[in-house]
N, C-alpha and C. Protein backbone atom coordinates (compact mmCIF):
# COMPACT_ATOMS: atom_id res chain seq x y z
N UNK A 1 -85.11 -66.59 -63.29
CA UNK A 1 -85.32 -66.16 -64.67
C UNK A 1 -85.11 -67.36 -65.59
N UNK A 2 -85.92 -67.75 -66.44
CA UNK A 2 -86.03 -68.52 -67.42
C UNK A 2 -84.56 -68.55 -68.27
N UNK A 3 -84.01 -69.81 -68.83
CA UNK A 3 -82.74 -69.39 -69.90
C UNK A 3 -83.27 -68.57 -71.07
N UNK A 4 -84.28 -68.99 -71.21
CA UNK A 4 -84.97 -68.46 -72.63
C UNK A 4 -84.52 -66.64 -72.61
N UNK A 5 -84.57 -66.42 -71.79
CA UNK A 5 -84.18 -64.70 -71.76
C UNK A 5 -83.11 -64.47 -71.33
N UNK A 6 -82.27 -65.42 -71.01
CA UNK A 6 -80.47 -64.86 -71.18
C UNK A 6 -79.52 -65.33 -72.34
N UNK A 7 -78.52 -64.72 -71.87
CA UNK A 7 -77.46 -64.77 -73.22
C UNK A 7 -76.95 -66.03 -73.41
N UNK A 8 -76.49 -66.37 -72.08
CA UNK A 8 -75.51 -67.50 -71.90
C UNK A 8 -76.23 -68.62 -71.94
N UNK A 9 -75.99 -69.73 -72.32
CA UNK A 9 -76.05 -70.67 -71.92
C UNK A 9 -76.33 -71.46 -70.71
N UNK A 10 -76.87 -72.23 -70.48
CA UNK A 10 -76.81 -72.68 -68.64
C UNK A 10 -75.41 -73.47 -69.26
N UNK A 11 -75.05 -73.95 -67.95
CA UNK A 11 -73.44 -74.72 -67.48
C UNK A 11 -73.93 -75.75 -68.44
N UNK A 12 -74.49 -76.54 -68.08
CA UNK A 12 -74.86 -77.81 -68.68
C UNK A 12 -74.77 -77.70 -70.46
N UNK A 13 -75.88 -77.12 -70.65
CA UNK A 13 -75.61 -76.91 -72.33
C UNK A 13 -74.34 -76.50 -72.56
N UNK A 14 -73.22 -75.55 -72.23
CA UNK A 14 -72.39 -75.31 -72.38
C UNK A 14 -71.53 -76.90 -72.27
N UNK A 15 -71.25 -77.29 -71.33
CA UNK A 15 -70.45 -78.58 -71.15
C UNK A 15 -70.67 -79.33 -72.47
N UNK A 16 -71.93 -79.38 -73.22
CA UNK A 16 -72.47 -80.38 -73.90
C UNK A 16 -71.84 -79.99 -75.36
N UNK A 17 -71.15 -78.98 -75.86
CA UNK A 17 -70.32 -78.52 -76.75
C UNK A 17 -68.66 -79.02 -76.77
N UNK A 18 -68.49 -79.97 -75.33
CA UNK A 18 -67.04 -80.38 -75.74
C UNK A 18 -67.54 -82.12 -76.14
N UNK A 19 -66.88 -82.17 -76.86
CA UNK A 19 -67.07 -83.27 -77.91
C UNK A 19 -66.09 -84.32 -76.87
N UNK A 20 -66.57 -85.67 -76.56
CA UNK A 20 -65.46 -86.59 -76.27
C UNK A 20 -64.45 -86.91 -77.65
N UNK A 21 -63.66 -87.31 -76.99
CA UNK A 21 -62.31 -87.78 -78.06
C UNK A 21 -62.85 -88.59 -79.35
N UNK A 22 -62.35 -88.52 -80.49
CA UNK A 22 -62.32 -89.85 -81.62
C UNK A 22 -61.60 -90.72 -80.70
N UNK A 23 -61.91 -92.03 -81.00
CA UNK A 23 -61.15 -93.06 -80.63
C UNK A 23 -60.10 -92.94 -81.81
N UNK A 24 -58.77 -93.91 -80.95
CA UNK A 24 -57.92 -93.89 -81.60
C UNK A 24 -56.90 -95.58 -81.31
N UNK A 25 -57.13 -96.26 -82.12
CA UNK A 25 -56.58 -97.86 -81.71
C UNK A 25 -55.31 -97.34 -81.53
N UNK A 26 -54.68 -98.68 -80.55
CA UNK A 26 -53.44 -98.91 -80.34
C UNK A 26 -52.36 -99.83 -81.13
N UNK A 27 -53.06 -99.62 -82.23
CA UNK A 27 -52.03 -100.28 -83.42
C UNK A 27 -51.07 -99.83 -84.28
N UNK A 28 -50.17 -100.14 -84.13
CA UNK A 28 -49.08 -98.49 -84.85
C UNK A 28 -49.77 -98.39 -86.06
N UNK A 29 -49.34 -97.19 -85.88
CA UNK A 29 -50.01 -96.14 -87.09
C UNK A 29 -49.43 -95.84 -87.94
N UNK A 30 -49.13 -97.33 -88.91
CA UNK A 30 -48.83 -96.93 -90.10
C UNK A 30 -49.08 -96.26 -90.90
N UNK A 31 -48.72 -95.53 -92.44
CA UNK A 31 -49.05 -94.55 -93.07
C UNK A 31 -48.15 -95.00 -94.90
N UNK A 32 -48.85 -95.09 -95.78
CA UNK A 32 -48.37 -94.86 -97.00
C UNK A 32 -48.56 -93.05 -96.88
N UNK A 33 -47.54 -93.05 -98.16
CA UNK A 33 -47.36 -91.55 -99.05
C UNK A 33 -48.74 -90.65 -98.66
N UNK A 34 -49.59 -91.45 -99.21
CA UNK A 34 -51.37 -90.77 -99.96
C UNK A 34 -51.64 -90.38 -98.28
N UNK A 35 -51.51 -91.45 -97.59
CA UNK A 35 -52.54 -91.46 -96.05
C UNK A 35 -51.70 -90.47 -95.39
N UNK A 36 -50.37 -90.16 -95.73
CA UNK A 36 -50.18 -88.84 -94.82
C UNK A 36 -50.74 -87.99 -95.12
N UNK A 37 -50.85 -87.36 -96.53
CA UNK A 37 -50.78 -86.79 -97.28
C UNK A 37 -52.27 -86.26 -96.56
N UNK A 38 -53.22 -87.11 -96.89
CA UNK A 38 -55.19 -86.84 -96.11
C UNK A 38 -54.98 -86.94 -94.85
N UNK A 39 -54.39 -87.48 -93.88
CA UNK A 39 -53.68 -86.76 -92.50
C UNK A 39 -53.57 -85.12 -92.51
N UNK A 40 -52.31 -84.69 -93.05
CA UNK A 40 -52.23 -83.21 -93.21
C UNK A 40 -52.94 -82.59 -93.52
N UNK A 41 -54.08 -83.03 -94.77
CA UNK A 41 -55.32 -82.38 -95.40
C UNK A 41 -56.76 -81.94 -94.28
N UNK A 42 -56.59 -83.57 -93.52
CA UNK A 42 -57.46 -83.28 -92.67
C UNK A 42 -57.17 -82.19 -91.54
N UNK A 43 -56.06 -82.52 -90.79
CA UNK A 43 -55.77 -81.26 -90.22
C UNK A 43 -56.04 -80.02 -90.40
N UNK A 44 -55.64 -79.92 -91.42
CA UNK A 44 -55.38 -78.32 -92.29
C UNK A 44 -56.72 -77.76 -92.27
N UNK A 45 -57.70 -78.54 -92.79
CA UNK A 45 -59.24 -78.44 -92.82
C UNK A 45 -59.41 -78.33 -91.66
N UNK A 46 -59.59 -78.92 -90.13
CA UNK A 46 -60.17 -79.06 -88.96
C UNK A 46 -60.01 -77.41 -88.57
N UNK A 47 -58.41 -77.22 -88.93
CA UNK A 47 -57.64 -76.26 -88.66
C UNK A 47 -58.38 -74.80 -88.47
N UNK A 48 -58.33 -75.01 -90.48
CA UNK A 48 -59.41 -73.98 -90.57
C UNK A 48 -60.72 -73.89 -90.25
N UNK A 49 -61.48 -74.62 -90.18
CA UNK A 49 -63.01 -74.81 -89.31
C UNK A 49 -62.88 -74.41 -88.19
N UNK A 50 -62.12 -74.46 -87.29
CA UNK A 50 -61.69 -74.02 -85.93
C UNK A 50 -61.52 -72.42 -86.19
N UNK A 51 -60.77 -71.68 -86.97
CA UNK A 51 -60.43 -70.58 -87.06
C UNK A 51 -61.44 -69.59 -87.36
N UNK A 52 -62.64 -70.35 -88.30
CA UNK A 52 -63.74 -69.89 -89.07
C UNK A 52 -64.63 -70.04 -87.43
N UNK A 53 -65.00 -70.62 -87.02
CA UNK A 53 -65.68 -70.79 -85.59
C UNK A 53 -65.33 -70.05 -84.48
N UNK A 54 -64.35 -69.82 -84.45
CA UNK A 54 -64.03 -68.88 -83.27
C UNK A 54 -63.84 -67.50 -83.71
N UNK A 55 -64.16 -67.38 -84.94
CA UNK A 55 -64.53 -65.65 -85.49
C UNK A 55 -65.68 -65.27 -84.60
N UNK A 56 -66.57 -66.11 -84.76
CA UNK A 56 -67.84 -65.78 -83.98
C UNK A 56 -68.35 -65.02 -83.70
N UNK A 57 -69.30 -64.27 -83.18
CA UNK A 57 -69.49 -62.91 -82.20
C UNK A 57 -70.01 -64.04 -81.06
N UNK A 58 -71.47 -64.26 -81.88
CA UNK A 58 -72.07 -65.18 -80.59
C UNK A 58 -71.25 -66.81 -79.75
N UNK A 59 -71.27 -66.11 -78.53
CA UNK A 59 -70.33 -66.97 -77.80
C UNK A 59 -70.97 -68.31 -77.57
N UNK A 60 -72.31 -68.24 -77.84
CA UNK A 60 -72.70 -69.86 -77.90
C UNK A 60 -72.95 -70.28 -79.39
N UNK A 61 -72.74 -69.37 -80.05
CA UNK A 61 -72.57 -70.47 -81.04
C UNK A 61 -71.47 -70.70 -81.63
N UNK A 62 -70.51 -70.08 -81.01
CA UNK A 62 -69.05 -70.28 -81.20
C UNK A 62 -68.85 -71.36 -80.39
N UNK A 63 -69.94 -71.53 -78.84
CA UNK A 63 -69.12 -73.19 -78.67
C UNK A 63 -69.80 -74.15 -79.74
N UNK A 64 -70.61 -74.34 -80.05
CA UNK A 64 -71.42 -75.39 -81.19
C UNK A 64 -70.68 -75.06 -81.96
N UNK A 65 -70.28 -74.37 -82.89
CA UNK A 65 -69.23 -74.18 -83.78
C UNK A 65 -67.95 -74.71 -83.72
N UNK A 66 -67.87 -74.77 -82.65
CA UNK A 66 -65.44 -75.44 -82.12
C UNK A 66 -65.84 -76.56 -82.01
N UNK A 67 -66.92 -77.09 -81.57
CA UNK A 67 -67.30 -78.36 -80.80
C UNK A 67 -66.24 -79.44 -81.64
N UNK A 68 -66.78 -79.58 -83.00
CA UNK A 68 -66.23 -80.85 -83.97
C UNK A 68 -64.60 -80.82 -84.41
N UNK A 69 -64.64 -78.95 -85.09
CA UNK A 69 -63.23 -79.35 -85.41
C UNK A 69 -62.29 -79.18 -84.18
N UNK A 70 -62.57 -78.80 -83.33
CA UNK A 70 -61.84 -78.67 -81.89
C UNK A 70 -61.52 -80.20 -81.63
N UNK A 71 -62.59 -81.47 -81.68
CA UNK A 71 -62.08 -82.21 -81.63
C UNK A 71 -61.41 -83.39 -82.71
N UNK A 72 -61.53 -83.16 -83.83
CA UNK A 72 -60.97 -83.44 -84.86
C UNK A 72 -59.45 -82.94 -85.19
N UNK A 73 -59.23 -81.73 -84.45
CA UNK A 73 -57.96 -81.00 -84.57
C UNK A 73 -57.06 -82.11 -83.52
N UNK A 74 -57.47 -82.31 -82.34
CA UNK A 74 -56.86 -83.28 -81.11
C UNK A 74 -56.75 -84.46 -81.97
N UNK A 75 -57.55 -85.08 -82.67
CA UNK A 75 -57.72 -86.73 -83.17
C UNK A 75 -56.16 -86.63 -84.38
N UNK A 76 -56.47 -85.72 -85.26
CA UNK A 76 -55.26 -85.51 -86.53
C UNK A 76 -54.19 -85.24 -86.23
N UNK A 77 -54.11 -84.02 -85.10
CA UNK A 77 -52.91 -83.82 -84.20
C UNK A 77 -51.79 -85.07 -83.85
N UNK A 78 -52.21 -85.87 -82.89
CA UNK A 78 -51.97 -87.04 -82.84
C UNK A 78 -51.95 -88.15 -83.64
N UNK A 79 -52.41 -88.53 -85.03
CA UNK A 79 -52.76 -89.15 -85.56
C UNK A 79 -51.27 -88.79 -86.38
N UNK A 80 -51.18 -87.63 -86.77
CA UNK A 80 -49.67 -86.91 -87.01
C UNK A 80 -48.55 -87.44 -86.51
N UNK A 81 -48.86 -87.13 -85.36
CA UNK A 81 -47.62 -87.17 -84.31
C UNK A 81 -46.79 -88.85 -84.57
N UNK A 82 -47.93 -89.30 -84.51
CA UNK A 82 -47.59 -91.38 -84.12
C UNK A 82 -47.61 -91.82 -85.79
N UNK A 83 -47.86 -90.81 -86.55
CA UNK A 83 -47.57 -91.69 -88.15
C UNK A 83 -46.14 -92.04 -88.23
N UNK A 84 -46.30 -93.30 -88.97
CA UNK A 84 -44.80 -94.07 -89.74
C UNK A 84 -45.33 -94.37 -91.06
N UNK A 85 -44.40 -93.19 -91.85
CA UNK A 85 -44.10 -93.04 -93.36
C UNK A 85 -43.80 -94.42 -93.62
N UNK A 86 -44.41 -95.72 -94.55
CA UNK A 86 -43.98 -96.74 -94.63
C UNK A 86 -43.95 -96.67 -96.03
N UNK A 87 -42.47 -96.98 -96.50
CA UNK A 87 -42.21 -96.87 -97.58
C UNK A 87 -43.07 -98.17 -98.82
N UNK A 88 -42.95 -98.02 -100.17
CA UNK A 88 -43.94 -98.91 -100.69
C UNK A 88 -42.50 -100.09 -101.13
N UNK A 89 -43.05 -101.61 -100.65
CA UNK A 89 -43.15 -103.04 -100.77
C UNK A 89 -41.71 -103.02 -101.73
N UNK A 90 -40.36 -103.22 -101.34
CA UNK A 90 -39.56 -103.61 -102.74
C UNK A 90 -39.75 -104.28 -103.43
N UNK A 91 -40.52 -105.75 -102.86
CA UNK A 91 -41.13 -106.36 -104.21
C UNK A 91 -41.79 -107.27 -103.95
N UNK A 92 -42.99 -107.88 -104.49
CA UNK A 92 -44.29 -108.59 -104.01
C UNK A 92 -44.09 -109.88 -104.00
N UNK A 93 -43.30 -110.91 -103.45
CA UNK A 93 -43.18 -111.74 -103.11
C UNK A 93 -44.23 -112.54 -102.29
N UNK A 94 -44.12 -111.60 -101.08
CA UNK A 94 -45.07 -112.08 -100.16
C UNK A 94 -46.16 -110.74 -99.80
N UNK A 95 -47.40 -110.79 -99.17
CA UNK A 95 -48.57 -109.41 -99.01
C UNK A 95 -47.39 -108.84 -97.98
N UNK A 96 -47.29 -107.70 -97.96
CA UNK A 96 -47.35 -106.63 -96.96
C UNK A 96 -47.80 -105.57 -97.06
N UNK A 97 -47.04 -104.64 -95.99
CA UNK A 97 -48.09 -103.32 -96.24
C UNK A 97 -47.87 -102.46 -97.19
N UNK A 98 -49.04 -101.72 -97.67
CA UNK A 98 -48.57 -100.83 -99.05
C UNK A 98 -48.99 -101.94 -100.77
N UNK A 99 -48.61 -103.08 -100.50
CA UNK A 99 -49.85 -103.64 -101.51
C UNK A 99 -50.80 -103.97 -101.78
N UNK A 100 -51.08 -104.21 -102.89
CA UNK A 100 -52.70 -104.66 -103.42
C UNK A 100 -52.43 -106.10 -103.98
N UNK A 101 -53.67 -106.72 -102.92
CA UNK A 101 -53.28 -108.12 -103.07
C UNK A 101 -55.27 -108.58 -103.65
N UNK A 102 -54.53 -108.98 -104.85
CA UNK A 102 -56.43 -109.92 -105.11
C UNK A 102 -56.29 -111.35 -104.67
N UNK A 103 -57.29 -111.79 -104.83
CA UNK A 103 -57.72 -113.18 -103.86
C UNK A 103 -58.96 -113.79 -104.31
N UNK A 104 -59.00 -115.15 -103.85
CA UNK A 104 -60.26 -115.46 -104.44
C UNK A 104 -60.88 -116.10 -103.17
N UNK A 105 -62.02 -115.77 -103.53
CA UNK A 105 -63.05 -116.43 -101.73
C UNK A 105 -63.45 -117.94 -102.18
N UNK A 106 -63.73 -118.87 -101.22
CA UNK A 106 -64.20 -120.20 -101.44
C UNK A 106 -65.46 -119.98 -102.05
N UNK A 107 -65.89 -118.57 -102.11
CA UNK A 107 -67.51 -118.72 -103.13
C UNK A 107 -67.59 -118.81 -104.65
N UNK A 108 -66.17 -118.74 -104.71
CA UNK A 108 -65.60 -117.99 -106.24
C UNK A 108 -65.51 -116.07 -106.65
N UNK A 109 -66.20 -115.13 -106.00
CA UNK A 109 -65.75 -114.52 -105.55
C UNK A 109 -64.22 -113.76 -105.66
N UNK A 110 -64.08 -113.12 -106.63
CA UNK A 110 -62.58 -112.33 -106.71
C UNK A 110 -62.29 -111.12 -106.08
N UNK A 111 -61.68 -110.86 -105.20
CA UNK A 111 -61.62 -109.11 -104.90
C UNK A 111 -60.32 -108.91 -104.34
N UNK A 112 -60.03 -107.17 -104.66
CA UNK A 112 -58.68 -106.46 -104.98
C UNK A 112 -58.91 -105.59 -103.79
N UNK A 113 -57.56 -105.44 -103.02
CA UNK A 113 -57.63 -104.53 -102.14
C UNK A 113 -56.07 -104.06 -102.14
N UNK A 114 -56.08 -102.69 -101.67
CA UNK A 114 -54.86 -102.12 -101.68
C UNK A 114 -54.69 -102.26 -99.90
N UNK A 115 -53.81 -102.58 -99.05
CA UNK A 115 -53.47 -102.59 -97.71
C UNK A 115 -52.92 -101.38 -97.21
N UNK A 116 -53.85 -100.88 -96.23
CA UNK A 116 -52.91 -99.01 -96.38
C UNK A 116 -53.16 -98.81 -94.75
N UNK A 117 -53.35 -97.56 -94.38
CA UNK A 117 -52.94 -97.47 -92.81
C UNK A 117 -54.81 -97.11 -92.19
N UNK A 118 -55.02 -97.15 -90.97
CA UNK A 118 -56.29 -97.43 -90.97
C UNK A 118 -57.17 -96.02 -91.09
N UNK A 119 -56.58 -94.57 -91.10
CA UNK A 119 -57.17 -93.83 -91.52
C UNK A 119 -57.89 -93.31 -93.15
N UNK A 120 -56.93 -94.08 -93.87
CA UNK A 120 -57.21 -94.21 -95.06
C UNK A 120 -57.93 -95.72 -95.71
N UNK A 121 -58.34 -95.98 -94.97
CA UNK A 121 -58.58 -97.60 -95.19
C UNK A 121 -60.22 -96.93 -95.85
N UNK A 122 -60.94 -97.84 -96.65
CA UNK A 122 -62.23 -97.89 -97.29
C UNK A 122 -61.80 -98.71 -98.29
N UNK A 123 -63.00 -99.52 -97.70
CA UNK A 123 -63.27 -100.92 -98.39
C UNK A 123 -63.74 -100.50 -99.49
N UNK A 124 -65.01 -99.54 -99.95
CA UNK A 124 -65.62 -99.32 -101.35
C UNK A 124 -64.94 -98.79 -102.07
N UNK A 125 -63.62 -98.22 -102.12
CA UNK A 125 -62.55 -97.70 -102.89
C UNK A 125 -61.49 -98.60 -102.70
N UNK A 126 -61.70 -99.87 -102.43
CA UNK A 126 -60.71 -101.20 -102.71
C UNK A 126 -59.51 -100.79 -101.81
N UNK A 127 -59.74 -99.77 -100.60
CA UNK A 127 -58.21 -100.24 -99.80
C UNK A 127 -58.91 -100.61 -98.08
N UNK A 128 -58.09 -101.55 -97.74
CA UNK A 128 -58.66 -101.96 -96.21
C UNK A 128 -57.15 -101.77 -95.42
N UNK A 129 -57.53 -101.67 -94.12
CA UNK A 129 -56.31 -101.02 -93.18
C UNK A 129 -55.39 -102.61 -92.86
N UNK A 130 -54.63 -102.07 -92.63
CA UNK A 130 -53.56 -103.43 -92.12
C UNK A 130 -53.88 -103.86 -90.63
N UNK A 131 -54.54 -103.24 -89.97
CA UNK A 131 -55.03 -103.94 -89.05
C UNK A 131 -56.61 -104.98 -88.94
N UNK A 132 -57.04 -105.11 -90.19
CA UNK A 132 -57.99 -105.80 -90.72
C UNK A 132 -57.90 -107.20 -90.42
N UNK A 133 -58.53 -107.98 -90.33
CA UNK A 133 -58.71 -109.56 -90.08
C UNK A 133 -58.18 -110.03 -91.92
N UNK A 134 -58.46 -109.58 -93.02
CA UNK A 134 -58.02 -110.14 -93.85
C UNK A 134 -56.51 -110.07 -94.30
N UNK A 135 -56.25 -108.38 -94.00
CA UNK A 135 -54.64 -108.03 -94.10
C UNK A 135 -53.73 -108.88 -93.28
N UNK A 136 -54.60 -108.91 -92.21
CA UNK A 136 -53.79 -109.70 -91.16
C UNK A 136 -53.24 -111.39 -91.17
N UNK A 137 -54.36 -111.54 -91.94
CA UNK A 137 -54.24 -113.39 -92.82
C UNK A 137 -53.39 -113.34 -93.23
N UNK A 138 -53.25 -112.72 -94.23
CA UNK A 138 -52.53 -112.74 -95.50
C UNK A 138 -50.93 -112.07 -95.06
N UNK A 139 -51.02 -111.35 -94.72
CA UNK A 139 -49.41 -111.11 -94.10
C UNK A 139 -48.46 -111.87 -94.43
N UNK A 140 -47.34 -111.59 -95.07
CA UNK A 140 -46.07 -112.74 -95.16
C UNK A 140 -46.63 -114.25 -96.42
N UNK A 141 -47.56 -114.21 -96.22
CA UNK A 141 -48.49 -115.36 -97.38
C UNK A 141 -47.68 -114.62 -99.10
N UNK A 142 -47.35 -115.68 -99.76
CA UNK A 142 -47.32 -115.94 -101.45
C UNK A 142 -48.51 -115.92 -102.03
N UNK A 143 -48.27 -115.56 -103.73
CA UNK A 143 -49.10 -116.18 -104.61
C UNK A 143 -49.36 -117.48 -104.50
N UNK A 144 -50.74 -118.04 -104.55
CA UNK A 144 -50.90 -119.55 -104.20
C UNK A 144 -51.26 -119.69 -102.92
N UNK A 145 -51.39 -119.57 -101.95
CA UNK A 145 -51.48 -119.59 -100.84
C UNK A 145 -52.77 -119.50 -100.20
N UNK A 146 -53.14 -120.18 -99.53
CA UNK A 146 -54.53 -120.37 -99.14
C UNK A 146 -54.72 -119.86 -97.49
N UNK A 147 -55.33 -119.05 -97.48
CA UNK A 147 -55.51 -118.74 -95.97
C UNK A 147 -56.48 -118.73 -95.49
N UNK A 148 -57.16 -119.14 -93.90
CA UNK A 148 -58.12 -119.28 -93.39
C UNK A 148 -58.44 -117.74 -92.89
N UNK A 149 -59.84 -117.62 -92.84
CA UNK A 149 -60.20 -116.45 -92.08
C UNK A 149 -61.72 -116.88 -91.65
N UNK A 150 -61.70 -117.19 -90.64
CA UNK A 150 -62.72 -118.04 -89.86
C UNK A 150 -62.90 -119.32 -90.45
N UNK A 151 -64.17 -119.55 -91.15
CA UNK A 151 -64.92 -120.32 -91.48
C UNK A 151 -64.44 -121.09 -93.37
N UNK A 152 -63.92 -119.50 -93.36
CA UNK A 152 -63.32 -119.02 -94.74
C UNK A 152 -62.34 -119.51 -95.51
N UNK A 153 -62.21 -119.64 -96.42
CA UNK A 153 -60.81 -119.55 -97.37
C UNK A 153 -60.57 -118.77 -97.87
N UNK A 154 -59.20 -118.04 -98.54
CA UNK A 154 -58.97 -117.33 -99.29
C UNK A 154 -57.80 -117.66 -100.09
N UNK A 155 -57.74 -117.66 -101.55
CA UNK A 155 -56.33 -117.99 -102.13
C UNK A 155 -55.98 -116.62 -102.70
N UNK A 156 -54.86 -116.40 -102.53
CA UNK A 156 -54.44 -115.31 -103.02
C UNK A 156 -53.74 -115.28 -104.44
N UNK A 157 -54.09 -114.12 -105.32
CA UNK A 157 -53.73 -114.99 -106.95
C UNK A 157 -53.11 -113.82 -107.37
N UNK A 158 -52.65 -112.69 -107.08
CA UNK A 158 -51.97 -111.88 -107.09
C UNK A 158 -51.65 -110.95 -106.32
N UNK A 159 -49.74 -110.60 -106.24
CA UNK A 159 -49.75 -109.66 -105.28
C UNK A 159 -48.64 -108.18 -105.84
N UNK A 160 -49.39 -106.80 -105.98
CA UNK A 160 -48.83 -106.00 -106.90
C UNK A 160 -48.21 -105.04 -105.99
């Protein structure tokens, strides 16, 4: 008998509804205030998407339905679990994590970034993760300070 005229799914299509894992680096998982904060949010959301999906009647489209936040629930879960609340910078001496450090590129080139944990990281809203090649320059670096990043320069001209 053709699938076309049964209920179920064949095995195969079914299998094809569990989502492999988000990746997840092995870099501790730091966290400002805000980035827990969209941690829990995300959860909470996956949470409910999961709950809304397995209302279902139809059992295949309840697996296409769990597929994402089923695995988004596993990724935040954990993402939870391994966060470190990192308190914000006593005082900007040198970049670390939790500030916003501007800089100037050897092109002339000025740009502001806030250093935050890598789930919350986005560059077009001016914050990049601390496991970044530029956060990572700059680390422990002063105002004044010139750092290589490849080919690159960068002086750093404020750190807030």
């Amino acid at each position: 008998m053709s699938v076309a005229f049964v209920k179920e799914e064949s095995a195969e299509a079914a299998s094809e509804t569990v989502l492999p894992a988000r990746p997840i680096s092995d870099r501790i998982n730091l966290v400002t205030e805000e980035g827990l904060k969209m941690l829990q949010n995300a959860y909470a959301e996956a949470q409910q998407a999961l709950d809304t999906a397995n209302a279902l009647d139809d059992i295949n489209e309840r697996r296409r339905q769990t597929a994402v936040p089923a695995r988004d629930l596993r990724y935040f879960s954990e993402r939870l679990r391994t966060a470190q609340l990192t308190p914000p910078p006593a005082n900007a001496d040198v970049v670390a994590f939790g500030h916003t450090v501007t800089f100037e590129r050897d092109d002339g080139r000025t740009q502001t970034y806030r250093i935050v944990g890598e789930d919350e990281a986005d560059p077009a809203k001016g914050t990049i993760s601390h496991g970044s090649p530029v956060a990572m320059a700059m680390f422990g670096k002063g105002v004044g300070d010139v750092v290589q990043l490849g080919k690159d320069e960068l002086e750093i001209i404020a750190i807030v």
